[in-house]
C-alpha atoms as a PDB file:
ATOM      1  CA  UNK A   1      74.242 -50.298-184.354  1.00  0.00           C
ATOM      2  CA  UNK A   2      72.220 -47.553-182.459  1.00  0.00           C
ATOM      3  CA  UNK A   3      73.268 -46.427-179.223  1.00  0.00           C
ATOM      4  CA  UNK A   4      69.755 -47.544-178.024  1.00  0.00           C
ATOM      5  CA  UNK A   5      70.728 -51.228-178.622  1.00  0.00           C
ATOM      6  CA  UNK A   6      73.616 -51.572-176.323  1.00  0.00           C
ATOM      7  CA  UNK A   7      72.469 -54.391-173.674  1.00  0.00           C
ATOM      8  CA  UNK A   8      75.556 -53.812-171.251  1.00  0.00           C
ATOM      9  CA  UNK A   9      75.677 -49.902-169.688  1.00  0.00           C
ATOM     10  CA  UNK A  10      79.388 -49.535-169.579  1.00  0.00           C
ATOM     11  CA  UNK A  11      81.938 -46.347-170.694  1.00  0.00           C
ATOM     12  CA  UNK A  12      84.699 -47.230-172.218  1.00  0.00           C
ATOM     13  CA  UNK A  13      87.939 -45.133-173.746  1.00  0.00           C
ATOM     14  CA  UNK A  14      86.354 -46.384-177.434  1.00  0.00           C
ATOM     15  CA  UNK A  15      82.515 -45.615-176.631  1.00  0.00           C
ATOM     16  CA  UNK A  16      84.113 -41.853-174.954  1.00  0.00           C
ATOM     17  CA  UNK A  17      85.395 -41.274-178.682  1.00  0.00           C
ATOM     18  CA  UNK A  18      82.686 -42.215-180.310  1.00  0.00           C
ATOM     19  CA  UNK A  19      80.446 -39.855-178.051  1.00  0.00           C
ATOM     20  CA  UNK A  20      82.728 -36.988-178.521  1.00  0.00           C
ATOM     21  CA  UNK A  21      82.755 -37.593-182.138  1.00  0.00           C
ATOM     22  CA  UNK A  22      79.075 -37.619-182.070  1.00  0.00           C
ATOM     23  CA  UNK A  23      79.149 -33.782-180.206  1.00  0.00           C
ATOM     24  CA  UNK A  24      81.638 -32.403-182.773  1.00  0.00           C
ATOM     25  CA  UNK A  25      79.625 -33.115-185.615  1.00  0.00           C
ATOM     26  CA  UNK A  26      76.930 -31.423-183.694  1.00  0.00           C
ATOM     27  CA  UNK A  27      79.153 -28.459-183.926  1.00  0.00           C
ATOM     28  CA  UNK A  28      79.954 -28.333-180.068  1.00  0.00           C
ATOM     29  CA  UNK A  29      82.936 -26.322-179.100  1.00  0.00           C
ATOM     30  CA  UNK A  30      85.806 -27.533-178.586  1.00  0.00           C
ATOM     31  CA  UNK A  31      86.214 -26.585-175.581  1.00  0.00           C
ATOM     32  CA  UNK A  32      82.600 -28.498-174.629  1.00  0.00           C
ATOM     33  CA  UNK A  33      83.670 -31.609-176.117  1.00  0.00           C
ATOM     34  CA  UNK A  34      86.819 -31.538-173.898  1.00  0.00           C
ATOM     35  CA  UNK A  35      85.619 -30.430-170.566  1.00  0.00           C
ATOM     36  CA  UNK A  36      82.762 -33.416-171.355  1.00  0.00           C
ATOM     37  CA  UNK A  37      85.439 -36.049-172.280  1.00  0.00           C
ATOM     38  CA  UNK A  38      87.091 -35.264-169.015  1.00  0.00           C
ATOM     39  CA  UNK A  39      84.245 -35.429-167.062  1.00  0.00           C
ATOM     40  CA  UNK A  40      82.843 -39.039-168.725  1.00  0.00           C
ATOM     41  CA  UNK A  41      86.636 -40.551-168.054  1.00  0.00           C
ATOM     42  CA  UNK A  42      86.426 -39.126-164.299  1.00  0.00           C
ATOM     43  CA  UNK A  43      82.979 -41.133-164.032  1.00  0.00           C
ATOM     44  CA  UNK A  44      84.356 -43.993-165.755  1.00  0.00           C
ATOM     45  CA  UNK A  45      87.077 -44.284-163.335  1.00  0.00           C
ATOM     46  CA  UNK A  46      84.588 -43.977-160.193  1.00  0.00           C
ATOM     47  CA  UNK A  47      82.206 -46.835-162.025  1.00  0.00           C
ATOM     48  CA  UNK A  48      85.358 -49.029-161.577  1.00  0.00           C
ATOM     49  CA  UNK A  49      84.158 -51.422-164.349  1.00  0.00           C
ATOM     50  CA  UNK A  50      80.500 -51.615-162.894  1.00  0.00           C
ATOM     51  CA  UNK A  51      77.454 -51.662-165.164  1.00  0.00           C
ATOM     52  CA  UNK A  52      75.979 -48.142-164.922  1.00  0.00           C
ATOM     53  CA  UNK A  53      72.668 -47.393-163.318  1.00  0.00           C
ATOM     54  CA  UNK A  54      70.962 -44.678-161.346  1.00  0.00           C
ATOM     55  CA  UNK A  55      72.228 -45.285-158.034  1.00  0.00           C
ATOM     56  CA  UNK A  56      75.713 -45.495-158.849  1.00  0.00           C
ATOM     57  CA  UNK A  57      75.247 -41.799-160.822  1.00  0.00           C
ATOM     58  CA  UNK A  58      73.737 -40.369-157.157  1.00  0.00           C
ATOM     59  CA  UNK A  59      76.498 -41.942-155.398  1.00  0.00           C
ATOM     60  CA  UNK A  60      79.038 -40.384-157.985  1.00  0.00           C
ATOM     61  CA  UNK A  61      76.842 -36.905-157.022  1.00  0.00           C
ATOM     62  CA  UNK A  62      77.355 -36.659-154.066  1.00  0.00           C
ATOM     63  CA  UNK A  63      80.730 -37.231-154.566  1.00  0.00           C
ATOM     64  CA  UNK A  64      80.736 -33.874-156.685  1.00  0.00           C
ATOM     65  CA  UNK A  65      79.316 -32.351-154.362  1.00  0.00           C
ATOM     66  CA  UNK A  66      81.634 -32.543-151.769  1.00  0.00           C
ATOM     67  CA  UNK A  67      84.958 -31.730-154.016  1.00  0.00           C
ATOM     68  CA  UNK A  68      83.707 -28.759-156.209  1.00  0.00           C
ATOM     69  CA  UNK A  69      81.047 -26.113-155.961  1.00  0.00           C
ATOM     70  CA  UNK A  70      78.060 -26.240-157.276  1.00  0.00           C
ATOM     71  CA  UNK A  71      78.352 -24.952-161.200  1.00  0.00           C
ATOM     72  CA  UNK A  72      81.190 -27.141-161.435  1.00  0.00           C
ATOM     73  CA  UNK A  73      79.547 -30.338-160.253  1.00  0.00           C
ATOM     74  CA  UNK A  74      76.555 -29.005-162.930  1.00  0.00           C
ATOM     75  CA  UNK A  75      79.147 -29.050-165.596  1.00  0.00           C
ATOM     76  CA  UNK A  76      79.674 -32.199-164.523  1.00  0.00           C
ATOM     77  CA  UNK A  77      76.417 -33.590-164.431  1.00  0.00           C
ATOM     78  CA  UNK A  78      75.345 -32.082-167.989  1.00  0.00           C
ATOM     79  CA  UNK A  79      78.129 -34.272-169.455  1.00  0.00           C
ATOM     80  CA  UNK A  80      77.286 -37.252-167.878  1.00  0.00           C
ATOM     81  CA  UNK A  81      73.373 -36.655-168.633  1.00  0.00           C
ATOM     82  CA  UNK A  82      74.052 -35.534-172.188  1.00  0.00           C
ATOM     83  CA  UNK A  83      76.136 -39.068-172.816  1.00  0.00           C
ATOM     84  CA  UNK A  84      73.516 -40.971-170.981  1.00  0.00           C
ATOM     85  CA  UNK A  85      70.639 -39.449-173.214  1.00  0.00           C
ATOM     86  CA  UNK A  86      72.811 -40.005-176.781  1.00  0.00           C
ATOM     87  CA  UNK A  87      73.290 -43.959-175.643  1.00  0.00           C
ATOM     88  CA  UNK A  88      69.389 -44.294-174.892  1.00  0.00           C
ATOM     89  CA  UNK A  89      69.208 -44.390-171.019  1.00  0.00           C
ATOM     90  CA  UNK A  90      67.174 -41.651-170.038  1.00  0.00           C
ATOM     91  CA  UNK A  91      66.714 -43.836-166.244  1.00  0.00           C
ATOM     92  CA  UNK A  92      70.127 -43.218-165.433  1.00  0.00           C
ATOM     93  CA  UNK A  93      70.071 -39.220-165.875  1.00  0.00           C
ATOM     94  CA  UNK A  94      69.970 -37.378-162.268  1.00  0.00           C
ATOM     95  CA  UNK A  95      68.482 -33.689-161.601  1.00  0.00           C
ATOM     96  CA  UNK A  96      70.911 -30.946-160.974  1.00  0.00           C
ATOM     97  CA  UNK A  97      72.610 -28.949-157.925  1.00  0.00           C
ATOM     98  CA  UNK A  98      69.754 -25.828-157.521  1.00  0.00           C
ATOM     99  CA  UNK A  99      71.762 -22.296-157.483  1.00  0.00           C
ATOM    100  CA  UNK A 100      70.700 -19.383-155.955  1.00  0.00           C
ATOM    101  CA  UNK A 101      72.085 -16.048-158.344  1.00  0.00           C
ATOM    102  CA  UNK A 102      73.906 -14.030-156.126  1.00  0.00           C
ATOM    103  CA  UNK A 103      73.739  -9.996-156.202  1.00  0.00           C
ATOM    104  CA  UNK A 104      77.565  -9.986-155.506  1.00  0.00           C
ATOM    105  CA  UNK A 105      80.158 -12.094-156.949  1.00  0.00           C
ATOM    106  CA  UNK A 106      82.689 -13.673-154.439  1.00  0.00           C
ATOM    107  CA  UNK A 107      85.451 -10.575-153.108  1.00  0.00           C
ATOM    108  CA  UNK A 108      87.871 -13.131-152.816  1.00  0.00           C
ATOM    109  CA  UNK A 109      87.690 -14.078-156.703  1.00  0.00           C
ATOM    110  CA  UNK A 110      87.347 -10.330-157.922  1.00  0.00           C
ATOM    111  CA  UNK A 111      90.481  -9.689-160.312  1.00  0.00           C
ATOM    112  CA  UNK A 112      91.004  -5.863-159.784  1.00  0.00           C
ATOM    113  CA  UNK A 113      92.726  -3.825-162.049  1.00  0.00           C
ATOM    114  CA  UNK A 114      95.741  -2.950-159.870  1.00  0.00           C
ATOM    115  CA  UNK A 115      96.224  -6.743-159.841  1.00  0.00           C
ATOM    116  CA  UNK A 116      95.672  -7.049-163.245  1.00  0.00           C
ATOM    117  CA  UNK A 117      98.645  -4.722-164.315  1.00  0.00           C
ATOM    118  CA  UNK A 118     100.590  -5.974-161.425  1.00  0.00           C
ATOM    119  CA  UNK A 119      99.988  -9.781-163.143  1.00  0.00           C
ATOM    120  CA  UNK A 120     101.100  -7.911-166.879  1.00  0.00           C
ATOM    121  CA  UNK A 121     104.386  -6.574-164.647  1.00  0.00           C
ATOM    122  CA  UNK A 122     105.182  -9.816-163.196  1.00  0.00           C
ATOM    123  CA  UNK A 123     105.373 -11.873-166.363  1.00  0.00           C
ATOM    124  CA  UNK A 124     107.342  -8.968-168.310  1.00  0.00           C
ATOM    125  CA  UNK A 125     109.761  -9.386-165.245  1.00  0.00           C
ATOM    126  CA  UNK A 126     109.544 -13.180-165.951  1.00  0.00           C
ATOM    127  CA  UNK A 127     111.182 -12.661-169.654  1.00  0.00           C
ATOM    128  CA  UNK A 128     107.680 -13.977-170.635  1.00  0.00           C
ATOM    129  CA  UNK A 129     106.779 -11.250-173.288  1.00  0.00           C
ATOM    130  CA  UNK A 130     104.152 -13.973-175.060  1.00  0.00           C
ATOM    131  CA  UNK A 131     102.009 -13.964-171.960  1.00  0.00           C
ATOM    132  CA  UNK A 132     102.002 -10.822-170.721  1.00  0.00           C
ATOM    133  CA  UNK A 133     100.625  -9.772-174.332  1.00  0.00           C
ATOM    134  CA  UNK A 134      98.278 -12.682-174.025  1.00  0.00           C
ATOM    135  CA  UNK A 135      96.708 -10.721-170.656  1.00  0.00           C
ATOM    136  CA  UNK A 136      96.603  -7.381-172.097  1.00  0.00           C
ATOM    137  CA  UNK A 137      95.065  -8.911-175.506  1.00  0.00           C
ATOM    138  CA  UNK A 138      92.176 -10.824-173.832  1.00  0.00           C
ATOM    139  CA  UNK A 139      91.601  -7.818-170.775  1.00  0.00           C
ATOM    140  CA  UNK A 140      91.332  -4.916-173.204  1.00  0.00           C
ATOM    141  CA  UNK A 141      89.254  -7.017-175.772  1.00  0.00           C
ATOM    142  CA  UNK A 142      86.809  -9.172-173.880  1.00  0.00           C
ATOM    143  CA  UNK A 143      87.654 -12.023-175.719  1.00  0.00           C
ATOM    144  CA  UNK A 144      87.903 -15.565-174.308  1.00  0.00           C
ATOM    145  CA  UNK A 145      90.906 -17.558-174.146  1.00  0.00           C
ATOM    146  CA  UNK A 146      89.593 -20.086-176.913  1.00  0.00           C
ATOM    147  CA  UNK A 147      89.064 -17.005-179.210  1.00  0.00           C
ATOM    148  CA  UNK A 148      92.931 -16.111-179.172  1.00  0.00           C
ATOM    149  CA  UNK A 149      93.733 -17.947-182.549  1.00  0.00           C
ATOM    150  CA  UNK A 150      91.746 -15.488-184.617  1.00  0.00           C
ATOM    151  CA  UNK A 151      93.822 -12.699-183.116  1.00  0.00           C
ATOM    152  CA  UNK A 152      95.762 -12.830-186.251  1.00  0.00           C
ATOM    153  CA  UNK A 153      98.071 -10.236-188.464  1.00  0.00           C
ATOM    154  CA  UNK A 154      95.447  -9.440-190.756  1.00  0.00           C
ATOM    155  CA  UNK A 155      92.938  -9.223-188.227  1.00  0.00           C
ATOM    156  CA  UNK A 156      95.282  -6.413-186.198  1.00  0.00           C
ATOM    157  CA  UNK A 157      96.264  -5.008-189.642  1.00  0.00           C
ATOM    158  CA  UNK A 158      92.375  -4.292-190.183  1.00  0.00           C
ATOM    159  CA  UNK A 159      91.298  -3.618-186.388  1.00  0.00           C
ATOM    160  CA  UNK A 160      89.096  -6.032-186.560  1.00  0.00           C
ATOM    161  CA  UNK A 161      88.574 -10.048-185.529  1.00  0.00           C
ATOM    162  CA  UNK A 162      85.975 -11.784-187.101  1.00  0.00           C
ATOM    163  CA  UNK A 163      85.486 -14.293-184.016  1.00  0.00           C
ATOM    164  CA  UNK A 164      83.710 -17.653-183.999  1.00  0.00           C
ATOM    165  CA  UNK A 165      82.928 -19.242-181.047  1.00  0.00           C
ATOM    166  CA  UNK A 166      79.317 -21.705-180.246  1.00  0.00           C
ATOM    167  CA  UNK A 167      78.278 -21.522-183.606  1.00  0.00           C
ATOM    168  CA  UNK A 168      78.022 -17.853-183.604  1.00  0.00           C
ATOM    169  CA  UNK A 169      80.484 -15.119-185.722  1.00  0.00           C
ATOM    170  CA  UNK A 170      81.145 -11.728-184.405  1.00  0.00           C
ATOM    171  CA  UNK A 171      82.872  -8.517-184.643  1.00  0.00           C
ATOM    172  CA  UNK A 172      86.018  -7.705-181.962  1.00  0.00           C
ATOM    173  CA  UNK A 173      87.036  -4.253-182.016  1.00  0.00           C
ATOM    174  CA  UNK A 174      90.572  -4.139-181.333  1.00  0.00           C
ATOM    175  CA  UNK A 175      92.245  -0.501-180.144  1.00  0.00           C
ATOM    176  CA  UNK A 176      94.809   1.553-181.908  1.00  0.00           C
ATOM    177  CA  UNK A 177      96.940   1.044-178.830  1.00  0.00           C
ATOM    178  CA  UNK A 178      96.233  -2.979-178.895  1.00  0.00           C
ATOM    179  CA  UNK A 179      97.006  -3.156-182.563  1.00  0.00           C
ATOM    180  CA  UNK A 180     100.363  -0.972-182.254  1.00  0.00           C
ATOM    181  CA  UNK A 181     101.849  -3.593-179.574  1.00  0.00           C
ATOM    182  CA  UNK A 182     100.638  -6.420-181.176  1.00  0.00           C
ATOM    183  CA  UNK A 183     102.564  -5.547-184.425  1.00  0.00           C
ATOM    184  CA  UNK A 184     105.596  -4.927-182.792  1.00  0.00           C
ATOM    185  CA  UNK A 185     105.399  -8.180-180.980  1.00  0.00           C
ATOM    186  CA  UNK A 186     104.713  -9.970-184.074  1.00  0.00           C
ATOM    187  CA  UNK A 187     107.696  -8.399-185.916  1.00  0.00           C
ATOM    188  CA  UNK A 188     110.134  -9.238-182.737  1.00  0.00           C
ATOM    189  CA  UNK A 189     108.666 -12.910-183.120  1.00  0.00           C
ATOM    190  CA  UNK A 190     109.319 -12.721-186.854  1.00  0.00           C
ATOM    191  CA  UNK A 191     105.281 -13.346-187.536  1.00  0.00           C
ATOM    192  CA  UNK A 192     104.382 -12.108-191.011  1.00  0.00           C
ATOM    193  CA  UNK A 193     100.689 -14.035-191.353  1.00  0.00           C
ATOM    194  CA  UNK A 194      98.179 -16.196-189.394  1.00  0.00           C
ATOM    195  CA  UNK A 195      98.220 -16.391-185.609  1.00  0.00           C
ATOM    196  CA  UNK A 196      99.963 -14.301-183.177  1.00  0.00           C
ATOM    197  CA  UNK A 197      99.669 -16.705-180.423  1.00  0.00           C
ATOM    198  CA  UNK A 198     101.276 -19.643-181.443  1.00  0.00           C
ATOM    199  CA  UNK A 199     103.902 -22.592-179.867  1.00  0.00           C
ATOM    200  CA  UNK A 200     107.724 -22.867-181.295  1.00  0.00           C
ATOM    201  CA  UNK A 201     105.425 -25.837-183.938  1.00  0.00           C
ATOM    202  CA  UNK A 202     103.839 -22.874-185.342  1.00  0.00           C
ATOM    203  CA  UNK A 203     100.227 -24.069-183.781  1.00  0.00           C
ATOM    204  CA  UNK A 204      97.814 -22.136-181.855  1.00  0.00           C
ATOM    205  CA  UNK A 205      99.069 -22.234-177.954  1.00  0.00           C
ATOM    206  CA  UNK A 206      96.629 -24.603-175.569  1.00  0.00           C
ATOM    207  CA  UNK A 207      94.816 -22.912-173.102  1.00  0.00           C
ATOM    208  CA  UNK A 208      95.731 -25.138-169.944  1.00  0.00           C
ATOM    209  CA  UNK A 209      99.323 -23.945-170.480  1.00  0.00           C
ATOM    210  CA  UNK A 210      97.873 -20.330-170.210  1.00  0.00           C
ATOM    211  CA  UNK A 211      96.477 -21.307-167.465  1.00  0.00           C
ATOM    212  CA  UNK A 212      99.775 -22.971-165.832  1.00  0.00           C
ATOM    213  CA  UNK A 213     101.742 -19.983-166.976  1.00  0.00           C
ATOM    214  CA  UNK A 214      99.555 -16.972-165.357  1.00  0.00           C
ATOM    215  CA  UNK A 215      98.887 -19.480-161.728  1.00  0.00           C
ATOM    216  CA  UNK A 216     103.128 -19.099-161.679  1.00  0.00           C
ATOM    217  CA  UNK A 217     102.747 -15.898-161.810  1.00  0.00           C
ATOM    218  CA  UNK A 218     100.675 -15.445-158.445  1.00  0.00           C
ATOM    219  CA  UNK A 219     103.730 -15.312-156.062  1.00  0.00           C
ATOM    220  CA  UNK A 220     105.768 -12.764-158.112  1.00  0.00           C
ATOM    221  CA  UNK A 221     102.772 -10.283-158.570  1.00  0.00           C
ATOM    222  CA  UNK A 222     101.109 -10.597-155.445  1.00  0.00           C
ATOM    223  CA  UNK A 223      97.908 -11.962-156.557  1.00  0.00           C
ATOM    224  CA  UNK A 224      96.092 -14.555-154.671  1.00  0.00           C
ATOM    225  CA  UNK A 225      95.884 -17.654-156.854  1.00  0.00           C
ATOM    226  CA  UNK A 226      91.803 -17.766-156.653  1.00  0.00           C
ATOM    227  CA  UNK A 227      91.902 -14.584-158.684  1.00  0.00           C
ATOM    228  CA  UNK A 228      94.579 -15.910-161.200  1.00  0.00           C
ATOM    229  CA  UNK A 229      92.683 -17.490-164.367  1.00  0.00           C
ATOM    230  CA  UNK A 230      92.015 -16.837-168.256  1.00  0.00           C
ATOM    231  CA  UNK A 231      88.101 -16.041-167.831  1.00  0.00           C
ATOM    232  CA  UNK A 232      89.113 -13.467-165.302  1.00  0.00           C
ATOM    233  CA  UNK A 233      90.236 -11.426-167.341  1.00  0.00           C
ATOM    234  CA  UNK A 234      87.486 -11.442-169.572  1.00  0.00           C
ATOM    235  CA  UNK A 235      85.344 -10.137-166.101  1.00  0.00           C
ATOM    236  CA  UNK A 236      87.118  -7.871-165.238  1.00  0.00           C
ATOM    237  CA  UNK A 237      86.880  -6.314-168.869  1.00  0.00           C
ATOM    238  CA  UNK A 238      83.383  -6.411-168.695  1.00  0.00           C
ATOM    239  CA  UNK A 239      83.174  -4.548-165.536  1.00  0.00           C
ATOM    240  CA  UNK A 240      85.400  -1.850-166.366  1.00  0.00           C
ATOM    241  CA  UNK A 241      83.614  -1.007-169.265  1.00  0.00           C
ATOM    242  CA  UNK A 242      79.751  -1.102-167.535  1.00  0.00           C
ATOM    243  CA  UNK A 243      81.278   1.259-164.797  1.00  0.00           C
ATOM    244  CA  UNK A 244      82.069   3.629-167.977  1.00  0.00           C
ATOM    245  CA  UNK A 245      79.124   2.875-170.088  1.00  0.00           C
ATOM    246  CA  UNK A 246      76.052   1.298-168.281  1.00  0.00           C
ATOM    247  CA  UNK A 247      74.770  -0.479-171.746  1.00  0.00           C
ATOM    248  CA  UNK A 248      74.600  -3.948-170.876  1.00  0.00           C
ATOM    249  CA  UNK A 249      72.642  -4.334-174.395  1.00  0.00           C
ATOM    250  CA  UNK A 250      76.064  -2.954-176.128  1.00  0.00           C
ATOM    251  CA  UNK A 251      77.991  -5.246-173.363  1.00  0.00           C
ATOM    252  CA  UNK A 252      76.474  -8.474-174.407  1.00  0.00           C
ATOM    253  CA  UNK A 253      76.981  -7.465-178.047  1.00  0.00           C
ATOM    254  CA  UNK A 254      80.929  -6.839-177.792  1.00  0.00           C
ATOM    255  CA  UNK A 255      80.914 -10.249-175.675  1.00  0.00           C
ATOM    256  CA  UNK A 256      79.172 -12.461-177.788  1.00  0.00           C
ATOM    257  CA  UNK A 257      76.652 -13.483-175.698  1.00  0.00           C
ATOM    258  CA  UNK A 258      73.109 -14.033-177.401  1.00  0.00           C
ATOM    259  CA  UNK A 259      71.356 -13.472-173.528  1.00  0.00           C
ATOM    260  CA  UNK A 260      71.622 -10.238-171.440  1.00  0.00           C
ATOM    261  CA  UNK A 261      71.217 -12.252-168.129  1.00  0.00           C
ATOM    262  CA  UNK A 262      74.440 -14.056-168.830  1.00  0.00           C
ATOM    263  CA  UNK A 263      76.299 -10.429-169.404  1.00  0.00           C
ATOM    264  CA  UNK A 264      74.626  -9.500-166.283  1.00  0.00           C
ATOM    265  CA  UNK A 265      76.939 -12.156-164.204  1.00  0.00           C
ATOM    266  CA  UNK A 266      80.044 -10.538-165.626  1.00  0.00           C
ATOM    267  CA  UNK A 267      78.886  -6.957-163.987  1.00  0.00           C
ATOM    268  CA  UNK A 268      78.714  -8.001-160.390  1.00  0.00           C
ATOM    269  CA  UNK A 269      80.832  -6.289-158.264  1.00  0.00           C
ATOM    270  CA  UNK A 270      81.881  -7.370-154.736  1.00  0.00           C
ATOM    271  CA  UNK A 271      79.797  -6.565-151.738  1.00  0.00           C
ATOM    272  CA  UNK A 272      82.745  -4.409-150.959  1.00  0.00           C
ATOM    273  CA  UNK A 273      81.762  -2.325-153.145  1.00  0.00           C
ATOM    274  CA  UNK A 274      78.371  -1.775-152.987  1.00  0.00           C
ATOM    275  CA  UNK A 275      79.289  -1.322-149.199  1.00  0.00           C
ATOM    276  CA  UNK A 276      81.217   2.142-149.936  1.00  0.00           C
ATOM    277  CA  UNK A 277      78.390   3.765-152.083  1.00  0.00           C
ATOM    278  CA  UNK A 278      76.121   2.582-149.197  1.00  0.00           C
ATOM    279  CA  UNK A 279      78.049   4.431-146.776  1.00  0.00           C
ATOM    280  CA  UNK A 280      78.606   7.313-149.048  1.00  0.00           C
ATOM    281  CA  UNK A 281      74.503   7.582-149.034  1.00  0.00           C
ATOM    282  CA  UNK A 282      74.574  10.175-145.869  1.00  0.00           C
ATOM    283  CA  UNK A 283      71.433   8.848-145.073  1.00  0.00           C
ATOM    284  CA  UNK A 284      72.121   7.992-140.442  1.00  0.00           C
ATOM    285  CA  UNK A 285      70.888  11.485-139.172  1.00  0.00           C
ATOM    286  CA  UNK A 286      71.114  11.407-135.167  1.00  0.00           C
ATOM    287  CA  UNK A 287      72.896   9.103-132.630  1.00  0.00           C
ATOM    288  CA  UNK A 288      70.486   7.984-129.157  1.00  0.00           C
ATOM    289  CA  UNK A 289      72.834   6.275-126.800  1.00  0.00           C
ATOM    290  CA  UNK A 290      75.542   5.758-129.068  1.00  0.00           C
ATOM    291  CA  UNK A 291      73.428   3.920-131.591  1.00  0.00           C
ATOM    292  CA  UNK A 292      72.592   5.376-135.042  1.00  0.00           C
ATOM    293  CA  UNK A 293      69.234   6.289-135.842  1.00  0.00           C
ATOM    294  CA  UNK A 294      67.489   5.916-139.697  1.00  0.00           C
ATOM    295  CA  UNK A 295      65.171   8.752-140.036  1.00  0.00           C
END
């Protein structure tokens, strides 16, 4: 039967398979098809067994709205809207949150690179070897935290990860340095093939225990828990090597992403810092009454 035909406008745990089924075998991530599964069974709990239509989905907006920021409550949004359009009821789909891009990221978010080793320290301290080689791998790569099963032993025998991520293959350089600590991790853990990164099963380690394991890590290291997440470490990779380089062409290459006005977000800096080279610009020449004068 096509999704078009459905009389009642309900979401169900069988008809949230069946969607996300539908999305993998349009070759969406994995990690879309999850963050969208979660989202769908969030809105499926607020709908409370009521028949969906437009004014519930506002209602359930607005809701958003008030417990996450705006890009979150998008994400949100774009999974309801996506299910809504694949069942045939384009009425029900709602517009979403306008953002303004910001010049500066958020100060309070900004993983610096004191905090960053300090984070490395504190889970070496912790006897928790796997994840403070997990930090360094994905902070001196620029890979994401999905992309950590294709660090492999042949790939660090080689140099070289052949990553696939969004439907799109490319090339991670890994160091000399990265490769040397990697091996000798691997032959403490007695890995000889396949992933590096894996659970006591042998399988590829889930990202939300990444997550849970670096947040425990906040009190020991000194790190305010805002600043303590996978993707963070990706950012601050990216803006360590712009402050080097300045090629945000060669950026977006290394990070996989097909647009150089995504890249661009990774580069902000806080307005902290644009701050100091503003007051480094020598530019207030005379003082009348105590207050500085531009000239």
């Amino acid at each position: 039967m096509k999704k078009n035909q459905r009389e009642v406008r309900t979401i169900t745990e069988g008809v949230i398979e069946e969607y996300c089924k539908w999305l993998y075998c349009q070759e969406k991530s994995q990690v879309t098809i999850q963050k969208y599964r979660y989202y769908l069974e969030q809105f499926s709990c607020f709908l409370e067994g009521r028949s969906i239509n437009k004014e519930l989905v506002i209602l359930w907006k607005a809701q958003l709205r008030k417990r996450f920021s705006p890009v979150t409550a998008n994400g949100a949004l774009a999974a309801v809207n996506g299910f809504f359009k694949y069942s045939g009821w384009p009425d029900c789909r709602v517009r979403f949150f306008k953002v303004s891009s910001s010049v500066f990221c958020t100060e309070m978010k900004e993983l610096n690179k004191v905090e960053y080793k300090r984070l490395v320290k504190a889970a070496q301290e912790n006897k928790n070897e796997r994840l403070a080689m997990i930090l360094q791998t994905i902070c001196s790569s620029g890979i994401r935290v999905s992309e950590l099963p294709f660090i492999t032993i042949e790939a660090v025998r080689n140099g070289v990860a052949e990553v696939e991520c969004k439907g799109r293959i490319r090339t991670v350089i890994l160091t000399r340095q990265l490769c040397e600590v990697l091996t000798e991790y691997a032959k403490k853990r007695h890995i000889i093939s396949g992933m590096i990164f894996i659970t006591r099963n042998g399988k590829a380690i889930d990202r939300s225990n990444i997550w849970r394991e670096m947040k425990a890590l906040g009190s020991l290291a000194g790190v305010a828990e805002e600043k303590i997440y996978p993707h963070n470490l990706r950012h601050l990779f990216a803006r360590t090597f712009y402050m080097m380089e300045k090629d945000l062409s060669r950026l977006a290459d290394i990070l996989g992403h097909s647009d150089v006005n995504t890249t661009r977000i990774y580069t902000k800096e806080s307005g902290h810092a644009h701050l100091k080279i503003l007051e480094q610009l020598d530019l207030l020449v005379a003082q009348y009454n105590g207050i500085p004068l531009l000239l």
